[in-house]
Structure formats: C-alpha cells, structure tokens
Protein backbone atom coordinates (compact mmCIF):
# COMPACT_ATOMS: atom_id res chain seq x y z
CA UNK A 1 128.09 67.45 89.38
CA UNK A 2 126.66 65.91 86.32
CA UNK A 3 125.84 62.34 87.98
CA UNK A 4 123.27 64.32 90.32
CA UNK A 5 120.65 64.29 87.46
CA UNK A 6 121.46 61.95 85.14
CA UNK A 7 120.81 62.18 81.67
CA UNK A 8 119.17 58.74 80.78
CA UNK A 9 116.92 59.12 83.64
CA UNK A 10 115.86 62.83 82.81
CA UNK A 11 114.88 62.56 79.51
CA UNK A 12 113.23 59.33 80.45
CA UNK A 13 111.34 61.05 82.63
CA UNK A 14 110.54 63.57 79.98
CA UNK A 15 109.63 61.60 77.65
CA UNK A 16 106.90 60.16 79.72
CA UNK A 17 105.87 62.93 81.64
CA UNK A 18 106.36 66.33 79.88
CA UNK A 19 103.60 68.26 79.33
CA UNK A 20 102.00 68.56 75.50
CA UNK A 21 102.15 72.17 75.26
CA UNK A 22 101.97 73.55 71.62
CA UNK A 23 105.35 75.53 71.74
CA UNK A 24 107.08 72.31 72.08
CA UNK A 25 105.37 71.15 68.86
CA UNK A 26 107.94 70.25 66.07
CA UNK A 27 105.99 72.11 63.38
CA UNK A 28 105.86 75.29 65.93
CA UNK A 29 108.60 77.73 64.54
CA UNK A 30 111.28 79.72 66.13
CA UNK A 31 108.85 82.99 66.23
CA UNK A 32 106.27 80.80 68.23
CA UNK A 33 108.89 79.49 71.01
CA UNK A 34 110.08 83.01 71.07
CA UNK A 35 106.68 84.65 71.83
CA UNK A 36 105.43 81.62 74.48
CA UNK A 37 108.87 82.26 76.46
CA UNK A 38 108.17 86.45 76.68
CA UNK A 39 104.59 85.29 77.97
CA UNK A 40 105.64 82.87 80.28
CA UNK A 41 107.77 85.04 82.53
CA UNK A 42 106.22 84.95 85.63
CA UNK A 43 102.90 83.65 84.38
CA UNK A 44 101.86 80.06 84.63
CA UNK A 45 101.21 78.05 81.21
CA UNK A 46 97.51 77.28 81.68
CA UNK A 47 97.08 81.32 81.25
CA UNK A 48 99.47 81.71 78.61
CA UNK A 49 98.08 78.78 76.10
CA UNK A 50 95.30 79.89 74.96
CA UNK A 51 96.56 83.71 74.40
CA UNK A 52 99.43 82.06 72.71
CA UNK A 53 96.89 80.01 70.61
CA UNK A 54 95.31 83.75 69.52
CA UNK A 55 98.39 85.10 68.38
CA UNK A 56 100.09 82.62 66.80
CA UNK A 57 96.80 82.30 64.64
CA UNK A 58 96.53 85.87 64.33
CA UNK A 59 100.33 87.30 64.15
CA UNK A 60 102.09 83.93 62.65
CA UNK A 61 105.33 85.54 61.61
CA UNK A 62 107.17 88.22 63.10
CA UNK A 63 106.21 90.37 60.38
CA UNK A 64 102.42 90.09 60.94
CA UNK A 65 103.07 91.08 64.70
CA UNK A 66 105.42 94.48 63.33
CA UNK A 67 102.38 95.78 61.07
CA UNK A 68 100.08 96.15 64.00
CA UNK A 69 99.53 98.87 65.74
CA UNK A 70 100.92 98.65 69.04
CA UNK A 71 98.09 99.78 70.81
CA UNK A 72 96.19 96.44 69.36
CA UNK A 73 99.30 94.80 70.82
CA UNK A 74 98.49 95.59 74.23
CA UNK A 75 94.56 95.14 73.53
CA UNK A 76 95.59 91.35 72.66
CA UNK A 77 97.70 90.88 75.44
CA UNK A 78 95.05 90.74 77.60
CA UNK A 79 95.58 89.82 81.50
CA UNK A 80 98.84 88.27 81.05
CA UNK A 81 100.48 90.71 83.19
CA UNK A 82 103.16 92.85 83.33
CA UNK A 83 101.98 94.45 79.87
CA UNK A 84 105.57 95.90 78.65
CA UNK A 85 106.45 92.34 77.51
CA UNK A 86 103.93 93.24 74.61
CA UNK A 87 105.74 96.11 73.88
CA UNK A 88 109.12 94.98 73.63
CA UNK A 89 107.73 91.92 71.61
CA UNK A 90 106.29 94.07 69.05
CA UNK A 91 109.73 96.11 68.80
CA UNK A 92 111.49 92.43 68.58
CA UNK A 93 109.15 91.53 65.46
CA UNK A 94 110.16 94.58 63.64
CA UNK A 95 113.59 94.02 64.11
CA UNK A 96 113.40 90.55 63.06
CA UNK A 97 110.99 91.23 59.78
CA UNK A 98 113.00 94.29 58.78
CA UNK A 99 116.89 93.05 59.55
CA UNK A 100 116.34 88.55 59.58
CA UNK A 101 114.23 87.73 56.40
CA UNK A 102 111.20 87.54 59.05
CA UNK A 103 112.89 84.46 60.87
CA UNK A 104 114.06 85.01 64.64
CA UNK A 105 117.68 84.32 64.51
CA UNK A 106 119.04 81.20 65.73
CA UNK A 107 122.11 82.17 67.81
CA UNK A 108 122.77 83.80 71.44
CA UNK A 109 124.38 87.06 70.61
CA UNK A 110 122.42 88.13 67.54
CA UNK A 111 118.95 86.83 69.98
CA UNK A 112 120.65 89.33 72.67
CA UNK A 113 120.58 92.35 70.55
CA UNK A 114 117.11 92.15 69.49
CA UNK A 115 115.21 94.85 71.83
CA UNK A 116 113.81 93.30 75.17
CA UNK A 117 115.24 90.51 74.74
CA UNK A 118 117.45 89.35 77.81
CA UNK A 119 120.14 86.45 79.21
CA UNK A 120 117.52 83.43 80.04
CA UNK A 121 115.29 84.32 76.61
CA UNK A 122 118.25 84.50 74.26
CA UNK A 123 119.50 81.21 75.49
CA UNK A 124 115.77 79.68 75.79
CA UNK A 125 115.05 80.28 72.12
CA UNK A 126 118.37 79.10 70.89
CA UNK A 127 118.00 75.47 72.82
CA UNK A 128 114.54 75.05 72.08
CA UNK A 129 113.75 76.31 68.54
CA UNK A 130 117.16 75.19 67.66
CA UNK A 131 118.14 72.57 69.34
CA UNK A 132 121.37 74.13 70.60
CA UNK A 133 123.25 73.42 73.37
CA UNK A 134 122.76 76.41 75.92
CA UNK A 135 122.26 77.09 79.56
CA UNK A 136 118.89 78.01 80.37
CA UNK A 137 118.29 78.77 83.83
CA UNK A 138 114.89 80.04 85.18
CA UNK A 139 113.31 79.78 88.77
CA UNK A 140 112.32 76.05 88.04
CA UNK A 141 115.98 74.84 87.20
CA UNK A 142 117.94 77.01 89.78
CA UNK A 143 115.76 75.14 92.35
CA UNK A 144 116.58 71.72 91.19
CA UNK A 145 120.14 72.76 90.43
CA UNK A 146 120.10 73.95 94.25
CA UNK A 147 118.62 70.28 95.81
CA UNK A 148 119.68 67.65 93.21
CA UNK A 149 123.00 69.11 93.56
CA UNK A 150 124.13 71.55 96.41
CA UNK A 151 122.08 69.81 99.11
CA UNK A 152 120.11 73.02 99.43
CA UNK A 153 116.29 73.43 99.75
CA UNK A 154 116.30 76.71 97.59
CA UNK A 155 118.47 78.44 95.36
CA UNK A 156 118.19 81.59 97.40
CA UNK A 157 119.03 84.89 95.46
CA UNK A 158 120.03 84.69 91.97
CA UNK A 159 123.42 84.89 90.30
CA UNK A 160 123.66 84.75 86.64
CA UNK A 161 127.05 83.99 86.89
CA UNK A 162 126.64 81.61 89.52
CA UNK A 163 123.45 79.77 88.30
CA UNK A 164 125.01 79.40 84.88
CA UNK A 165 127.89 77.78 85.50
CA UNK A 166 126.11 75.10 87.27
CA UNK A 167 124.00 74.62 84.32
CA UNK A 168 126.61 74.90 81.79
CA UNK A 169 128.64 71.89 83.20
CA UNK A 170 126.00 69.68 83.74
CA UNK A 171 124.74 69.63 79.58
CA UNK A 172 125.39 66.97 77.52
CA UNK A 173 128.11 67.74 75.14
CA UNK A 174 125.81 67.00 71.93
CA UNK A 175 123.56 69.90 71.27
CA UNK A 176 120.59 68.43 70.48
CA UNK A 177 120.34 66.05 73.53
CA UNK A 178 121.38 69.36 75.75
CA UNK A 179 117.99 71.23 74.47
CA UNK A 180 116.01 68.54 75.43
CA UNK A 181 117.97 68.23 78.91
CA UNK A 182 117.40 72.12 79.39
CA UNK A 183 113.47 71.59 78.83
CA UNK A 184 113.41 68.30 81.00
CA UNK A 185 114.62 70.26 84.11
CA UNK A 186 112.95 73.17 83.51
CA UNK A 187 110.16 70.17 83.31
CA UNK A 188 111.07 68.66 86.63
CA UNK A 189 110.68 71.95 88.40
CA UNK A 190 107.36 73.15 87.29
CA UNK A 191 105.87 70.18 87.95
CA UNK A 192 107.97 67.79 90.72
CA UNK A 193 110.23 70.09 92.28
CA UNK A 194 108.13 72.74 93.43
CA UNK A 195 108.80 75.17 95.76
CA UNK A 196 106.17 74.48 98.57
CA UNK A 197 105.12 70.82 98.08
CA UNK A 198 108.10 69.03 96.17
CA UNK A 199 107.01 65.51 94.95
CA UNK A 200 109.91 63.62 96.18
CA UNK A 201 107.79 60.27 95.60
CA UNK A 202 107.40 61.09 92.07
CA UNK A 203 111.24 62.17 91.43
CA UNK A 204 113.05 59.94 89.07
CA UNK A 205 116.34 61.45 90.34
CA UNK A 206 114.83 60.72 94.33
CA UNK A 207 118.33 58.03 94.86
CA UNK A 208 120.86 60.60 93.53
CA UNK A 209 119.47 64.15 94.96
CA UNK A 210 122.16 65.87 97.32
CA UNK A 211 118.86 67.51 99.49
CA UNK A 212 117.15 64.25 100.00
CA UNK A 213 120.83 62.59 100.91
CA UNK A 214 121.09 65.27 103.25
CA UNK A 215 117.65 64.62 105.05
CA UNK A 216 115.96 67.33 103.28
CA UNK A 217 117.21 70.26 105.81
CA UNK A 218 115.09 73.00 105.84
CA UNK A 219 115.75 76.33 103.52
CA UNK A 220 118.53 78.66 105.74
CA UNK A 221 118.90 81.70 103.37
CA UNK A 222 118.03 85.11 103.00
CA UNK A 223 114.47 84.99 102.75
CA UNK A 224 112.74 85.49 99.76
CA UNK A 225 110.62 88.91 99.10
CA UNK A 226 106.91 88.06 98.81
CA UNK A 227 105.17 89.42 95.99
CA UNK A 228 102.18 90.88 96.35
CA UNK A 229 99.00 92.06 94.13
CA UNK A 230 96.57 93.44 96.27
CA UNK A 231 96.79 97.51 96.44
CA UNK A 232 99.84 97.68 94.25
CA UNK A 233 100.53 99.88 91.61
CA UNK A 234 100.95 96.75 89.08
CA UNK A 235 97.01 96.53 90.45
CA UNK A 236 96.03 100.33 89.89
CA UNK A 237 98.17 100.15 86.25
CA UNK A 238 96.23 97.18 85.15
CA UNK A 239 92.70 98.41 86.14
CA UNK A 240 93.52 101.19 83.95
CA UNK A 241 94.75 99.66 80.98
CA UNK A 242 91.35 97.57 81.39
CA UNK A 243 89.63 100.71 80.55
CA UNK A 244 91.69 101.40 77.20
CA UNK A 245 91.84 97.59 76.24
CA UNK A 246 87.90 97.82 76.27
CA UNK A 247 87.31 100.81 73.56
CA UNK A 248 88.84 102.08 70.68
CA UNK A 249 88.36 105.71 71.36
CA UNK A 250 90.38 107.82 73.60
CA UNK A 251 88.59 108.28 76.92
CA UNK A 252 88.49 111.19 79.13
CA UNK A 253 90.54 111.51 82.25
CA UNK A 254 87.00 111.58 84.72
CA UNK A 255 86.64 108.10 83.26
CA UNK A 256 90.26 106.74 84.71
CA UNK A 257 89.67 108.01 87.88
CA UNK A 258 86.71 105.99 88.72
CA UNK A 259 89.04 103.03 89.00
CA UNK A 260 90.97 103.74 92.10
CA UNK A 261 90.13 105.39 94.73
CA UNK A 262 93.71 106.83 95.71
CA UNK A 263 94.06 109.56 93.28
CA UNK A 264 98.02 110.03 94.42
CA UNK A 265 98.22 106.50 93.58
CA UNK A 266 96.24 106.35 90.27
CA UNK A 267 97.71 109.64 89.04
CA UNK A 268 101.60 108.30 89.37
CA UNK A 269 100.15 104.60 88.05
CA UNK A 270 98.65 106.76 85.03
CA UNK A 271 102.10 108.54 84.69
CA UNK A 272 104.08 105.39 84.54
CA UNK A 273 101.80 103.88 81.83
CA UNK A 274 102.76 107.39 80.04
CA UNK A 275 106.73 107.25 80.67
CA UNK A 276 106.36 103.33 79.79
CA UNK A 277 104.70 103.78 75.90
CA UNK A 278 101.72 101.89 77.24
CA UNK A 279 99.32 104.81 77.29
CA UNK A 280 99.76 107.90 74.63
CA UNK A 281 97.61 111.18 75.67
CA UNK A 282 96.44 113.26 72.78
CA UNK A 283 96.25 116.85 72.13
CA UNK A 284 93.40 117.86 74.07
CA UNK A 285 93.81 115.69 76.99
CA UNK A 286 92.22 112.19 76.25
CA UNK A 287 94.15 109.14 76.90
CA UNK A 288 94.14 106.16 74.39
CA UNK A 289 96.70 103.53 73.62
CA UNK A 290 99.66 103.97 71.86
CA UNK A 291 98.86 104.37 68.06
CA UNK A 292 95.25 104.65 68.51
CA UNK A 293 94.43 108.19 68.18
C-alpha cells in the first residue's frame, strides 16, 4: 500500500509546492498549530490566516486566551463559522495554563482529554507541533488515500477505523519524516487532489495512482449530503450572534427579531445559542454574550 505514494516523491513535492502558511513556521509553537487546526475545520485557510494572525498576536499562550472573557472569545472569532469551536478553545486554554505549565501537551491521549478536543486534532497537533509519527486523516487525505490507493474516485462515508488504518500503514517508520508525510498529503489534497477538478497533470504520484491505473472510473457510492447555507439555522444563529459581536451591552429581544423573518425559526436558533453557552440572557430579559453582563 505504501508504494502508491511514495515517500521521496511526496515530500519532494512538498518541499516545492507546499503552501507558506504561518502555522507551519518553525518558530510557531504548539499553542499556535493547535488553534489554526480548531479554525480550519471546515473553513478554508485564506479565511482562517489572518484571524489566526489576530490571535496569535493577541492571545500568544494558552494562558492569555483562558483570562478572557469568553464572550470576547466569540467577538474575536468573527465569521469563521460554526462559533462553538471558540468555546471549546477557550475551555482547552484553561486546561492547558492551569494543569500543563501553559504548554499544549505533546502526546495523543493527554491532547484527547483536553475539552473539545477530538480523534483528527489530537493526532494533528502531535505530528505537526511535534514532529511525531501519527495518523492524521481529514477530508483531503481520505480522498487521496481513496484514488492513489483503492482505485476509488472518493472516499465515500467516513470510518475512523477504516480511514486510519490506511494511514497508519502507509507512514514512514521515523517520526519526524511521518509528520512531514502527514502534512504533504493533507498538502496534495487541498490543492491537487480536489474533489471536483483533480489536477492529475500536476500529480507527482500521476504513474503510481490506483484511480488513474484504473481509467479514472467515475465515483459509485452513497452519495454525499450537500451542505447547505442559505435559510439554515447555522444562517439564522450567525445573523444573531452578528448582533452581540457588534456591542458590548446586552440588547433587547425586539432587536434580535429584526434579523429573521421566521420567528419559529429565530426563536429555536436563539434557544440553541442559549443551550450552547454562546448567548447568556440576564435577569431582566436582555441577551448578551457569555460573561458580558
């Protein structure tokens, strides 16, 4: 399985072609690869840089991060998206400033008990901010995984188990060359491999891929859900945390509403943001975010 992306060739490839992103910086520090991997679930780097840039300047140890209020937590978050990953950063800071010294902990089961902090991040921190030798399998590498070597033109529904295994035995035995490995396919996906317009010119593993051996069969899985943005609560939650991220006071409830026009919709959006720590109502009715009344 190994052979199918070669080693030499991928972090040739790398080396050449990977992107200069400021995480990947040797000076940047475990804290900083930890807080660009929450942001970049399911956001694309070009939005993620520059709010990374803010808070590394602003929060640049764990520490820093845990003394803010978590309502200025969200604030800074901005339009990342899916908002709770501030939330369960901030809880991971305090953790690691009140139990680690302040440093993010370099191995997979202490990373795994810090709150929010799951399978693919765990893994992600200890192979790049450590160099370790780990399995880390997002959307980018499950997809090469799936055409370089199964033949297949998508990965089709995930499997940890599964999609691990395939990654595990495919790493270089030395640690440090197996980070760099991780990030090179990880590499290769985002920016060859794609899902709707693959590069196949460009792919320095074109001769050895199983799908291009194969003819390049079309994709004959389940199909894949579609997300959408449009009319969604994730829409209605986020035009209301726009409100709160824009003042420091606690607004009235007639100012929410104006929003969305759906008021079954915006009223079980606004509860969710409640049940989820992201909003905090205060005793006579206002809304604010948490910590900031």
């Amino acid at each position: 399985m190994a052979a199918a992306v070669d080693v030499d060739t991928l972090l040739g490839w790398f080396g050449t072609h990977g992107r200069d992103l400021p995480w990947r910086e040797a000076e940047c520090s475990a804290w900083g690869v930890l807080v660009s991997e929450i942001m970049l679930q399911q956001t694309p780097v070009a939005r993620v840089q520059p709010i990374w840039l803010e808070w590394m300047s602003r929060w640049p140890v764990p520490s820093a991060l845990a003394g803010e209020a978590p309502g200025e937590v969200v604030r800074a978050w901005g339009k990342l998206g899916y908002p709770r990953r501030a939330l369960r950063l901030h809880a991971a800071a305090s953790v690691v400033a009140a139990e680690h010294g302040d440093v993010v902990p370099s191995d997979v089961d202490t990373l795994l008990s810090l709150p929010g902090i799951g399978a693919y991040t765990a893994r992600a921190v200890a192979a790049f901010a450590y160099g370790k030798r780990a399995p880390v399998v997002d959307t980018n590498v499950r997809r090469v995984v799936a055409r370089a070597v199964h033949g297949a033109g998508d990965a089709g529904p995930p499997s940890n188990t599964r999609d691990m295994a395939d990654v595990e035995v495919m790493l270089p035995l030395e640690d440090a060359v197996a980070a760099r490995y991780s990030a090179a396919l990880m590499e290769l996906g985002a920016l060859v491999c794609t899902a709707r317009s693959p590069r196949c010119a460009d792919c320095p593993i074109y001769d050895e891929c199983a799908w291009q051996r194969a003819g390049k069969p079309a994709y004959a899985g389940p199909a894949k859900q579609v997300q959408k943005f449009a009319g969604t609560d994730r829409q209605v939650r986020g035009l209301l945390l726009d409100v709160l991220r824009g003042t420091d006071t606690p607004v009235e409830k007639a100012r929410l509403d104006l929003v969305w026009h759906e008021s079954g919709q915006r009223d079980r959006c606004l509860d969710s943001l409640l049940v989820d720590g992201l909003l905090e109502q205060t005793r006579d009715g206002l809304f604010a975010l948490p910590g900031e009344h």
